[in-house]
N, C-alpha and C. Protein backbone atom coordinates (compact mmCIF):
# COMPACT_ATOMS: atom_id res chain seq x y z
N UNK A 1 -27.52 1.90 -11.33
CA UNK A 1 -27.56 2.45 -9.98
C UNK A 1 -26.42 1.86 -9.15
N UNK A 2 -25.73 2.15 -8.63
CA UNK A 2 -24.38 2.10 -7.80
C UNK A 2 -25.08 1.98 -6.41
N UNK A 3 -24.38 1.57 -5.74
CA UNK A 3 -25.22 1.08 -4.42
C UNK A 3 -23.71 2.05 -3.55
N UNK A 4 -24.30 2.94 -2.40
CA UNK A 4 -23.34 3.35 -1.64
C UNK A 4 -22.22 2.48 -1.02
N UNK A 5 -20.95 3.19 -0.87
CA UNK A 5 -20.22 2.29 -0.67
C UNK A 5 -19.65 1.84 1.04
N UNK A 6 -20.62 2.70 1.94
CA UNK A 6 -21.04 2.33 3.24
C UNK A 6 -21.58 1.09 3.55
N UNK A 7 -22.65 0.97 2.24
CA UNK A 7 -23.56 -0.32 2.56
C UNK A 7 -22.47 -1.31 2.53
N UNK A 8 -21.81 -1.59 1.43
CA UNK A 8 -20.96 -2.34 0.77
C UNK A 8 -19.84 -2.62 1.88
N UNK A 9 -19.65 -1.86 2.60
CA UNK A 9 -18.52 -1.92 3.93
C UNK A 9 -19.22 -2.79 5.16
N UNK A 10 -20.70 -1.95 4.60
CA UNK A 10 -21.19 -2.69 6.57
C UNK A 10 -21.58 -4.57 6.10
N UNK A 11 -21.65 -4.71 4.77
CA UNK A 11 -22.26 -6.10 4.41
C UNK A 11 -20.67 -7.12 4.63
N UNK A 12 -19.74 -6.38 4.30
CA UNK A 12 -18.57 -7.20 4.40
C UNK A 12 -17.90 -6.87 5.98
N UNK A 13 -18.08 -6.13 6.58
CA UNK A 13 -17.87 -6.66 8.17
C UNK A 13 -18.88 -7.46 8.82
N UNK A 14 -19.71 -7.36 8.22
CA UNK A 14 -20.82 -8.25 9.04
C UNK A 14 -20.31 -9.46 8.20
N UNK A 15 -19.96 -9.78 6.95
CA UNK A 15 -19.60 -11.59 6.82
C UNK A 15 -18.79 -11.93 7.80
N UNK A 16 -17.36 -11.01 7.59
CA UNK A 16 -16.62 -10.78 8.44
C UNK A 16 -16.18 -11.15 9.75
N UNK A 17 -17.13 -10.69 10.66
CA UNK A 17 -17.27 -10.94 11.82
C UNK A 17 -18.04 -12.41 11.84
N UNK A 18 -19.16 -12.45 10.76
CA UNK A 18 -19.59 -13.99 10.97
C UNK A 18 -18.85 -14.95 11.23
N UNK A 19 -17.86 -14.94 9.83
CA UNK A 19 -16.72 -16.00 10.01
C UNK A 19 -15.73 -15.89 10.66
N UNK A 20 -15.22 -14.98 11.35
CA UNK A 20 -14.23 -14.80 12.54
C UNK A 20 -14.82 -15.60 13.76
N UNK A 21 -16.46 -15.09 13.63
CA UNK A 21 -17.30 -15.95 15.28
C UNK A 21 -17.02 -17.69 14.78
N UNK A 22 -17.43 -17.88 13.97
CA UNK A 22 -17.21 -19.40 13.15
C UNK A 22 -15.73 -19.97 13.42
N UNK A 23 -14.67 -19.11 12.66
CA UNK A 23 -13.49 -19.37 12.79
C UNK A 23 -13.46 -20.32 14.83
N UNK A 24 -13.90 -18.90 15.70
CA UNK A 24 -13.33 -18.97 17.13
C UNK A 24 -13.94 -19.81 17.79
N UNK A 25 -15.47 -20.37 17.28
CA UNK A 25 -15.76 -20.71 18.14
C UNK A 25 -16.06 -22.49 17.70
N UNK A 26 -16.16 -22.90 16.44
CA UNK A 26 -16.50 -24.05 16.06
C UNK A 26 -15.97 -24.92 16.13
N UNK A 27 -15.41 -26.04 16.37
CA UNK A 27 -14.64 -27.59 16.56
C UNK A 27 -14.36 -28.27 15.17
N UNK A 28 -15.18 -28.23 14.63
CA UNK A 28 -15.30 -29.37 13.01
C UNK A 28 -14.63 -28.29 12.19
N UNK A 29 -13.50 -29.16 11.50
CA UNK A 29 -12.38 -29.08 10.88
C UNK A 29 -13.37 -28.46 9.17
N UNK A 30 -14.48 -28.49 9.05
CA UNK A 30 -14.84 -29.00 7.41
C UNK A 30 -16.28 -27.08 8.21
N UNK A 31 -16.92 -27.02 9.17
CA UNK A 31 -17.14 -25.57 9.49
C UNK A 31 -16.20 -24.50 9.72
N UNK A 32 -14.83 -24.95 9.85
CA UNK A 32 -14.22 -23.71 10.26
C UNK A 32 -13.76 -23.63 8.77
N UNK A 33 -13.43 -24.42 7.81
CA UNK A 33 -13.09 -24.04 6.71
C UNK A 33 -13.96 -23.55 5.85
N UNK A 34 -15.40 -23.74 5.96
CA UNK A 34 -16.42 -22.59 5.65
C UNK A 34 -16.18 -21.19 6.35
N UNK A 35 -16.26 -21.06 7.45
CA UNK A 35 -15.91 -19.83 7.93
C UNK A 35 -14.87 -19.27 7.75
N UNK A 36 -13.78 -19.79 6.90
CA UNK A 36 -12.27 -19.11 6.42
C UNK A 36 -12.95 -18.61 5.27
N UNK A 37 -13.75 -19.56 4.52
CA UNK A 37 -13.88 -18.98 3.11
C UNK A 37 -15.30 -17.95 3.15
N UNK A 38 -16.19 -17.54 4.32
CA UNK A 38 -17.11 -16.65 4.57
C UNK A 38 -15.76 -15.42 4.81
N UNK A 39 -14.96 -14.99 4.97
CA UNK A 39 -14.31 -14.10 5.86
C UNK A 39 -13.09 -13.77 4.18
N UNK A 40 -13.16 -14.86 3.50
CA UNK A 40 -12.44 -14.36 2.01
C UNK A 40 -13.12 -13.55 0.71
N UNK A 41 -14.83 -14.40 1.39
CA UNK A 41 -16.03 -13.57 0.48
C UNK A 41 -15.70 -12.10 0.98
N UNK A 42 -15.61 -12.19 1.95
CA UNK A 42 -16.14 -10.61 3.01
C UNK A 42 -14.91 -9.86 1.99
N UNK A 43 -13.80 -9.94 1.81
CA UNK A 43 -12.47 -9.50 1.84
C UNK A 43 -12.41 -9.45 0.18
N UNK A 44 -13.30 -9.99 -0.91
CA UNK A 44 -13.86 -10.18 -2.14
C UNK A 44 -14.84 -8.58 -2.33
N UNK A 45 -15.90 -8.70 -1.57
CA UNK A 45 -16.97 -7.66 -1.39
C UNK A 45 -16.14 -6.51 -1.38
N UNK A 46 -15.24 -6.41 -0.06
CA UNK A 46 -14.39 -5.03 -0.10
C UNK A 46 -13.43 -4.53 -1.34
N UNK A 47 -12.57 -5.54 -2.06
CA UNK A 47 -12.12 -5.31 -3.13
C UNK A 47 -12.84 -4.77 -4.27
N UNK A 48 -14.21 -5.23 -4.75
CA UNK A 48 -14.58 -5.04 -5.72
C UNK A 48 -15.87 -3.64 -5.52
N UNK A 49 -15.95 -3.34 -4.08
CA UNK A 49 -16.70 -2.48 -3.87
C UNK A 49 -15.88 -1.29 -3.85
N UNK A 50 -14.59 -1.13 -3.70
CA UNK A 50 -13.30 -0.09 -3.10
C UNK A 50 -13.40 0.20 -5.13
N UNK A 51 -13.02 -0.35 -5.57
CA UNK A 51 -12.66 -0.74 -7.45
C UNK A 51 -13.71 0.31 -7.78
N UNK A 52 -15.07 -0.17 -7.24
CA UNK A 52 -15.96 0.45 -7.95
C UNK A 52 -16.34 1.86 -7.69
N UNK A 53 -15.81 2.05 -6.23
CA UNK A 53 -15.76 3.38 -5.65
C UNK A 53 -15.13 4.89 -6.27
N UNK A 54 -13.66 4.16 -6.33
CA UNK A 54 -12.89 4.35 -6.57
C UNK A 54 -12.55 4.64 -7.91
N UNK A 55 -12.47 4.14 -8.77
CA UNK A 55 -12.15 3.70 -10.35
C UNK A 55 -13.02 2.59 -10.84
N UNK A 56 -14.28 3.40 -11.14
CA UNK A 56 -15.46 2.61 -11.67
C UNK A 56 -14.95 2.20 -12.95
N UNK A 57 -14.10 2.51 -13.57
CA UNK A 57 -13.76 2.45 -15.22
C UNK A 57 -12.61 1.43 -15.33
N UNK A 58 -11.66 1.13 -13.78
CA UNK A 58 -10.78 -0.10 -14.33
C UNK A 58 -11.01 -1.24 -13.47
N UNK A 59 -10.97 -2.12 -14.25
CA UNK A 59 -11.31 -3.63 -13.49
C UNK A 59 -9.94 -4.02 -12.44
N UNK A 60 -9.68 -3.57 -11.61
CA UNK A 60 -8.41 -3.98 -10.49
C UNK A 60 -8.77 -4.85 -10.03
N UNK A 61 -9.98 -4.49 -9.08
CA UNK A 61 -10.61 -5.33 -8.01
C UNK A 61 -11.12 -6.00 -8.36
N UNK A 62 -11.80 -5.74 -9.29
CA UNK A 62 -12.80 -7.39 -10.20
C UNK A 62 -10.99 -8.58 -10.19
N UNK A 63 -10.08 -7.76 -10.32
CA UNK A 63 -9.25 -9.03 -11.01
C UNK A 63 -8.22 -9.61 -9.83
N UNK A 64 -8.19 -8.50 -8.62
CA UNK A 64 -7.75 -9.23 -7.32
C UNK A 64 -8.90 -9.89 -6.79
N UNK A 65 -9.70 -9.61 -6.88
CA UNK A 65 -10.90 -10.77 -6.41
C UNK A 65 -11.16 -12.18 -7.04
N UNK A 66 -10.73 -12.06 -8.22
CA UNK A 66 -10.70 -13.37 -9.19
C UNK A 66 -9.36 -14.20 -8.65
N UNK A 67 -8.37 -12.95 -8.21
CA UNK A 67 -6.86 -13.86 -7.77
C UNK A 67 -7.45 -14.63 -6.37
N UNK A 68 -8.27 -13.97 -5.56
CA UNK A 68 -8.53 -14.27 -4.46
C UNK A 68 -9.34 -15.54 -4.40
N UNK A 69 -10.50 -15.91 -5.37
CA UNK A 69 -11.03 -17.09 -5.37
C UNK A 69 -10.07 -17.79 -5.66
N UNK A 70 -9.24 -17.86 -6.84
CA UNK A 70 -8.45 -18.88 -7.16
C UNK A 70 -7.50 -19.56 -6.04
N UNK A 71 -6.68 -18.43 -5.07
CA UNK A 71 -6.36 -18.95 -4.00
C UNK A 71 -7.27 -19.88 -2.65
N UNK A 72 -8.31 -19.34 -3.10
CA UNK A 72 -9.19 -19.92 -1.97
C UNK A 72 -9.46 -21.21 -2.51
N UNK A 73 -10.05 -21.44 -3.71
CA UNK A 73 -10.08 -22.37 -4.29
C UNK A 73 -8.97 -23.68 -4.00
N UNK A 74 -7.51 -23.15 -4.23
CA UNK A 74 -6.23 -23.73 -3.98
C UNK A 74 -6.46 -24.51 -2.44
N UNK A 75 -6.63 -23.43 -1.48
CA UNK A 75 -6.53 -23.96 -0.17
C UNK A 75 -7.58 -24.74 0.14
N UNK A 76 -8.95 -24.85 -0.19
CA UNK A 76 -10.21 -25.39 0.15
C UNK A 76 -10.02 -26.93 -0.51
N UNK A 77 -8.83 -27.22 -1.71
CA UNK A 77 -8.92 -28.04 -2.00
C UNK A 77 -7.98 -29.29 -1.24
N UNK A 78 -6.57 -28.51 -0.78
CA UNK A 78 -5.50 -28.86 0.06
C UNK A 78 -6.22 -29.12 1.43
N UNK A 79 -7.00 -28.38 1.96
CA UNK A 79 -7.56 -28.62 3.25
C UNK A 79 -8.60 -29.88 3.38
N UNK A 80 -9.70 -30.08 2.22
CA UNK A 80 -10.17 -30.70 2.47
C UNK A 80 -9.50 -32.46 2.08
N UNK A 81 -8.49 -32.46 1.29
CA UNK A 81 -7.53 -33.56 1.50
C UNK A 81 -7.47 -33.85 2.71
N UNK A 82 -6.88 -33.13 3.68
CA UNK A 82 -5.51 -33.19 4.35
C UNK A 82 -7.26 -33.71 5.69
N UNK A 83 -8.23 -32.93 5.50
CA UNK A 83 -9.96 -33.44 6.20
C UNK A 83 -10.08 -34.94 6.18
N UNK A 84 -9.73 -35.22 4.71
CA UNK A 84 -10.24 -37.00 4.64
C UNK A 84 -9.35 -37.38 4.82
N UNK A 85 -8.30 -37.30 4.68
CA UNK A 85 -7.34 -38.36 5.51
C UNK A 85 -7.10 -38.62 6.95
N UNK A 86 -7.57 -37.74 7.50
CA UNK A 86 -7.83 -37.79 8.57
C UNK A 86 -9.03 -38.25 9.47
N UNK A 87 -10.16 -37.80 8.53
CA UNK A 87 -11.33 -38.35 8.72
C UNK A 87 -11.54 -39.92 8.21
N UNK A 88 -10.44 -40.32 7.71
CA UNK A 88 -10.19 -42.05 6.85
C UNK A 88 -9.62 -42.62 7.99
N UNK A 89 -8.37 -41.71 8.77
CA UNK A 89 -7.97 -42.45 9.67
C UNK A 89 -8.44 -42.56 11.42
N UNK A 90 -9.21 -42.09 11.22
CA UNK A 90 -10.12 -41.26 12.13
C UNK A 90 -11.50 -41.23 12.25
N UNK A 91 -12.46 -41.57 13.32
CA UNK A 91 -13.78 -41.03 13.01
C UNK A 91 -14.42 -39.84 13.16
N UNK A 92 -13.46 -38.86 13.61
CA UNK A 92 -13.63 -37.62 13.69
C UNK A 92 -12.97 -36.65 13.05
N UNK A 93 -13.25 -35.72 13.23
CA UNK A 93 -12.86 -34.41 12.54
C UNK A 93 -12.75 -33.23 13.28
N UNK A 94 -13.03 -33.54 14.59
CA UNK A 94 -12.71 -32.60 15.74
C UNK A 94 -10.94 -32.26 15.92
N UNK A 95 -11.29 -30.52 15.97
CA UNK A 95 -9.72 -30.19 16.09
C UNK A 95 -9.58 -30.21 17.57
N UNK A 96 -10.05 -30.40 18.54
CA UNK A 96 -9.46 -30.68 19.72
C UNK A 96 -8.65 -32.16 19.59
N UNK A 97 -9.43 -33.43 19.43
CA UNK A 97 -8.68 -34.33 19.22
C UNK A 97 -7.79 -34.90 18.29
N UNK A 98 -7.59 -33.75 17.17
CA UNK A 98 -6.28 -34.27 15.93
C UNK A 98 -5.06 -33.65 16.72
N UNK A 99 -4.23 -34.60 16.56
CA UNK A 99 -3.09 -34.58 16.98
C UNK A 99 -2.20 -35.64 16.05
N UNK A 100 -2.71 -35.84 14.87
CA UNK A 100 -1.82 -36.29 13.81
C UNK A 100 -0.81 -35.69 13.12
N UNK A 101 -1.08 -34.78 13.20
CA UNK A 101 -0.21 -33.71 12.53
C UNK A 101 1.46 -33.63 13.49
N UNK A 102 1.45 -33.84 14.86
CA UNK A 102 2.37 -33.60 15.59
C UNK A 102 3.19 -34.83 15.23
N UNK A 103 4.41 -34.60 15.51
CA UNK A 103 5.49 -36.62 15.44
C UNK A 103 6.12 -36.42 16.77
């Protein structure tokens, strides 16, 4: 059974928008990078739901979606470095008060 591909649209704007509200409105460096990677799921859902819409018979989107974790993967790992060192030099993790990054 194939699930319409409306549903499949309205489930990935609604992550979507979750993590955009997350993105705009949260302070902690280690929630907004959940909410980057809620808003890559969303952008996952649409690929592999468009694939299946579309060309149920070739795996595209199954395999840009696999490119897509791997990148996320990449960045979630770089970010949360770049988190503890900061949080090492630092007792916070609030992006209002990092200003390490600037020289």
């Amino acid at each position: 059974m194939m699930v319409p591909l409306p549903y499949v649209l309205g489930l990935a704007a609604l992550l979507f928008s979750l993590g955009l509200y997350g993105v705009l409105t949260q302070r902690n460096a280690v929630r907004i990078l959940m909410a980057i990677e809620l808003m890559l799921n969303s952008v996952n859902l649409n690929l592999v739901g468009f694939a299946r819409y579309l060309e149920p018979d070739r795996p595209g989107g199954q395999l840009f979606a696999i490119f897509v974790m791997t990148v996320a993967a990449a960045e979630v790992a770089v970010a949360l470095a770049i988190i503890l060192v900061i949080a090492h030099r630092r007792d916070d993790v609030n992006i209002d008060k990092i200003n390490l990054l600037k020289w």
